[in-house]
C-alpha atoms as a PDB file:
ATOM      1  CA  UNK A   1      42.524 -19.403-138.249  1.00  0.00           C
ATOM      2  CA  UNK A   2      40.903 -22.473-138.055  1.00  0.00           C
ATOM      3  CA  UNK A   3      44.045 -24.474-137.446  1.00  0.00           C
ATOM      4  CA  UNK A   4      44.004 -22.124-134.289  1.00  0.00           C
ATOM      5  CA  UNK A   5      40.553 -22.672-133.214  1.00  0.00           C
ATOM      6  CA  UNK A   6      40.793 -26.284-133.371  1.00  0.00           C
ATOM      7  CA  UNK A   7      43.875 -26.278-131.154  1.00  0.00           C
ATOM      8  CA  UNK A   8      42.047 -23.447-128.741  1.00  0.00           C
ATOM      9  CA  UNK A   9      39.218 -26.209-128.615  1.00  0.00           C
ATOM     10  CA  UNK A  10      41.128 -29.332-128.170  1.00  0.00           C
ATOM     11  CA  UNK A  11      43.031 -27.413-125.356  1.00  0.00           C
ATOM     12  CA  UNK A  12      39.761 -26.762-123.656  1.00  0.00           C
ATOM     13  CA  UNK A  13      38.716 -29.651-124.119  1.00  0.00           C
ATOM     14  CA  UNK A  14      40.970 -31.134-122.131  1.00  0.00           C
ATOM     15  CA  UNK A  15      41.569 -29.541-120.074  1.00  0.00           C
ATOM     16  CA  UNK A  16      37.415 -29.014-118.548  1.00  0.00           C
ATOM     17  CA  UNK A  17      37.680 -32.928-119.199  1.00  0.00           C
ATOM     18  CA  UNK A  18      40.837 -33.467-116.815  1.00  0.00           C
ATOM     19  CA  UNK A  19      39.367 -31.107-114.011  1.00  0.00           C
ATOM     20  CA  UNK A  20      35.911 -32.270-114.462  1.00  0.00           C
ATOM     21  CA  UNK A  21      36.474 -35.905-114.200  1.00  0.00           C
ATOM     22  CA  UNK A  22      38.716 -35.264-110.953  1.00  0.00           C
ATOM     23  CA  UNK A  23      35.555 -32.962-109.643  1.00  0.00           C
ATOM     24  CA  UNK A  24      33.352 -36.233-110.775  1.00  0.00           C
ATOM     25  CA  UNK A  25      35.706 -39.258-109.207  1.00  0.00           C
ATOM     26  CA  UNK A  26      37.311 -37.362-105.654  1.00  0.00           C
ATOM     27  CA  UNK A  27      35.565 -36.907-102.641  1.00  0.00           C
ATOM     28  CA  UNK A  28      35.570 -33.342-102.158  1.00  0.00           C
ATOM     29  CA  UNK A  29      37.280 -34.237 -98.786  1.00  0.00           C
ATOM     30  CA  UNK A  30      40.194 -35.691-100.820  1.00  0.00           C
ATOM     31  CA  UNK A  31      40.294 -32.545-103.536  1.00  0.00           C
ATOM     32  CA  UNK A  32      40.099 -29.687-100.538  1.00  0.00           C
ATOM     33  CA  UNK A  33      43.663 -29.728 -99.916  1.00  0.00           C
ATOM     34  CA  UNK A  34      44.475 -29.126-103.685  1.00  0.00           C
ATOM     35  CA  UNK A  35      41.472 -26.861-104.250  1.00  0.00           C
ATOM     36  CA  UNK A  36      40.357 -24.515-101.443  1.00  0.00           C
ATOM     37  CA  UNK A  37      37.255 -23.529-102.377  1.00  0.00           C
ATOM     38  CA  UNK A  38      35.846 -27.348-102.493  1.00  0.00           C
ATOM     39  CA  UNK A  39      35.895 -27.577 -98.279  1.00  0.00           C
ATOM     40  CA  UNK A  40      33.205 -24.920 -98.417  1.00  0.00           C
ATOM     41  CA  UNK A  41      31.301 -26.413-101.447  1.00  0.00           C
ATOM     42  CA  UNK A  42      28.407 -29.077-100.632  1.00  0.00           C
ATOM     43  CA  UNK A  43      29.697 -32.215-102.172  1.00  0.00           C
ATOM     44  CA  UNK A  44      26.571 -32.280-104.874  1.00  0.00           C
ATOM     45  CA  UNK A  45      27.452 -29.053-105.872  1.00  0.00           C
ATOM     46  CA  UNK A  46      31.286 -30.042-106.447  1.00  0.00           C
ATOM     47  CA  UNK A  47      30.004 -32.933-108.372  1.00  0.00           C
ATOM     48  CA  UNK A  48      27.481 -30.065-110.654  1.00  0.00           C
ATOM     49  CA  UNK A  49      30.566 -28.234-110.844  1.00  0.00           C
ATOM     50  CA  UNK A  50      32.279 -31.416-112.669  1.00  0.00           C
ATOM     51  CA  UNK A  51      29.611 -32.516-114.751  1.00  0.00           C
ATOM     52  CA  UNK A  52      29.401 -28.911-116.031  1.00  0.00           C
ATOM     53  CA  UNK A  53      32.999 -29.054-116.961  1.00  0.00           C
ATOM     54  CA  UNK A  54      33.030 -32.769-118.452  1.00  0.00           C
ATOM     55  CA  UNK A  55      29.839 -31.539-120.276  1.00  0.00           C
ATOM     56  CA  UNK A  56      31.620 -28.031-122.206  1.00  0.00           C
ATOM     57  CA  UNK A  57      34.494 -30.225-123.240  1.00  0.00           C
ATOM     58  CA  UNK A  58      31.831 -32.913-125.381  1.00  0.00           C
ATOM     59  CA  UNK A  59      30.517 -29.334-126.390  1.00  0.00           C
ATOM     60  CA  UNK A  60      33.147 -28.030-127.363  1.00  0.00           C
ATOM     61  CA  UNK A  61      34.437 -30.640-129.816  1.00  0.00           C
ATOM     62  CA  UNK A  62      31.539 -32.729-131.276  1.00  0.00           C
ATOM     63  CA  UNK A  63      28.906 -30.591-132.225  1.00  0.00           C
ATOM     64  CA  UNK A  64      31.633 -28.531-134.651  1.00  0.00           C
ATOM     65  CA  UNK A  65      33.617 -32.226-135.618  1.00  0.00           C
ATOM     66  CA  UNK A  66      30.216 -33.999-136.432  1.00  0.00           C
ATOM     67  CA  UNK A  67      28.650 -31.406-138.107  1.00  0.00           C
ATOM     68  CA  UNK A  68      25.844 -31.735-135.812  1.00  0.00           C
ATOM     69  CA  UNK A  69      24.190 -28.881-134.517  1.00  0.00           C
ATOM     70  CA  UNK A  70      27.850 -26.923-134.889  1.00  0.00           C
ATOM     71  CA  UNK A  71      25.719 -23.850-133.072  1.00  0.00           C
ATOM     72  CA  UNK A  72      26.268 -25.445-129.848  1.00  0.00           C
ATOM     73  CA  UNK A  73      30.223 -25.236-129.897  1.00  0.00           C
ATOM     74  CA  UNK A  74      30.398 -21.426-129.291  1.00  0.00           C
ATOM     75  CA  UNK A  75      27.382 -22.001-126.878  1.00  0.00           C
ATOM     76  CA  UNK A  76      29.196 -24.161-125.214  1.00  0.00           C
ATOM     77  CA  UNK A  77      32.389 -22.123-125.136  1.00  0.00           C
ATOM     78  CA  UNK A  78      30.052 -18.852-123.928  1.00  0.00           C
ATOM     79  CA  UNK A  79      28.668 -21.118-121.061  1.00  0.00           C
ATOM     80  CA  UNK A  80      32.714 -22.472-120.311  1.00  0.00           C
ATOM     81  CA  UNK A  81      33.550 -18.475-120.089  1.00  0.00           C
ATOM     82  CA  UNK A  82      30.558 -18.031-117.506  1.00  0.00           C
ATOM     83  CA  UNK A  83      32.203 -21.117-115.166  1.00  0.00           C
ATOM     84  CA  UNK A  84      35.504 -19.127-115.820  1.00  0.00           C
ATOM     85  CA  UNK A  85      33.833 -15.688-114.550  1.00  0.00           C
ATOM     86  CA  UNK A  86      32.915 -17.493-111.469  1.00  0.00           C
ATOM     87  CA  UNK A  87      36.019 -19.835-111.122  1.00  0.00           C
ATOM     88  CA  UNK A  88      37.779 -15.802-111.371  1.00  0.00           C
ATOM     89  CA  UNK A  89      35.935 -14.451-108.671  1.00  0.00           C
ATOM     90  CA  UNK A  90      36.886 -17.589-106.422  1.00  0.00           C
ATOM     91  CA  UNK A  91      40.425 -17.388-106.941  1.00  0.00           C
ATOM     92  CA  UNK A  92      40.111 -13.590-105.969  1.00  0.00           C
ATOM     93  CA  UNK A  93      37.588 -13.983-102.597  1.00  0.00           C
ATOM     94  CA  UNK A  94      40.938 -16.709-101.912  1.00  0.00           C
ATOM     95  CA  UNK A  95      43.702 -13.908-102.488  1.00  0.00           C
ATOM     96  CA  UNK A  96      44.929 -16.348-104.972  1.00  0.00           C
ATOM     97  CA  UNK A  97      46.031 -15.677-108.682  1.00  0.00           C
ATOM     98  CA  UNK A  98      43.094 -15.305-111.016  1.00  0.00           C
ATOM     99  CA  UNK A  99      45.142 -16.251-114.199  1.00  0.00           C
ATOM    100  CA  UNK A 100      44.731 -19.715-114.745  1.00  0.00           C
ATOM    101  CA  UNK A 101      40.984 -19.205-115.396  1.00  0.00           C
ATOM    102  CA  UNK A 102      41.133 -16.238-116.416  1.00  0.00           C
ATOM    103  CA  UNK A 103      43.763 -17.515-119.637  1.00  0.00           C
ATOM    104  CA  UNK A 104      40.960 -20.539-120.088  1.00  0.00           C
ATOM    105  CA  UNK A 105      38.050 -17.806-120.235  1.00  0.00           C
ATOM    106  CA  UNK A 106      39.837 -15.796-123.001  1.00  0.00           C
ATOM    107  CA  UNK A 107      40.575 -19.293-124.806  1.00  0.00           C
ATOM    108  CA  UNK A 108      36.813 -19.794-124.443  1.00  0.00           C
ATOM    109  CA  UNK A 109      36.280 -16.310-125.888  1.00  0.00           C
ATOM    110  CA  UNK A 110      38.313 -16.901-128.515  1.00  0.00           C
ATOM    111  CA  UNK A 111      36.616 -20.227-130.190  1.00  0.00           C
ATOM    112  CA  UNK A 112      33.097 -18.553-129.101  1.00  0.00           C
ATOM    113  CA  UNK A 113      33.771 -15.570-131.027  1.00  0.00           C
ATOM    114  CA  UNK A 114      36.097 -17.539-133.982  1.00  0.00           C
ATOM    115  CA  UNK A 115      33.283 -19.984-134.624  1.00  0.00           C
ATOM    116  CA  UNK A 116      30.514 -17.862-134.310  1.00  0.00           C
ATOM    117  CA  UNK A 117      31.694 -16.193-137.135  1.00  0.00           C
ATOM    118  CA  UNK A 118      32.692 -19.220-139.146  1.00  0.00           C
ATOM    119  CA  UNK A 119      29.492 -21.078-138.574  1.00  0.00           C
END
């Protein structure tokens, strides 16, 4: 199980990192075309939207690799599955699929719940 967890993390990880960084680096202008939501976003709340994601992806390694405060890696992955919730109800007020974030938030759900009951 942990072998599992630590992949589910190092997937998320990742992954929020990749998509966060692009949210942090692109003019919103530049990431509209590839994500339609972003043309109606303010371009400080794309950038919130990217530091959120770059954030839950240090939080969802460290705390549980370092030993440090482990508590904060199923926070972390709780507070991932709430920016999935919303990234969900995006896709569907688009008409497009919801299940790319909605397969992240049940990876999130999975290392919340897994560590939570390993810590």
């Amino acid at each position: 199980m942990n072998t599992a967890l630590w992949i589910a993390q190092c997937v998320l990880a990742l992954g929020m990192l990749a998509t966060g960084s692009l949210k942090l680096v692109i003019p919103r202008d530049k990431l509209a075309p590839r994500m339609k939501w972003a043309a109606t976003w303010e371009p400080g709340r794309v950038k919130l939207l990217g530091v959120a994601e770059v954030t839950g992806a240090i939080g969802i390694v460290v705390p549980w690799a370092t030993g440090i405060a482990p508590l904060l890696t199923p926070v972390a992955a709780c507070c991932l599955l709430v920016l999935m919730g919303g990234a969900v109800k995006t896709h569907l007020d688009l008409k497009e699929s919801p299940a790319p974030p909605a397969i992240v938030g049940a990876l999130c759900l999975f290392v919340a719940f897994g560590r939570l009951g390993a810590s």
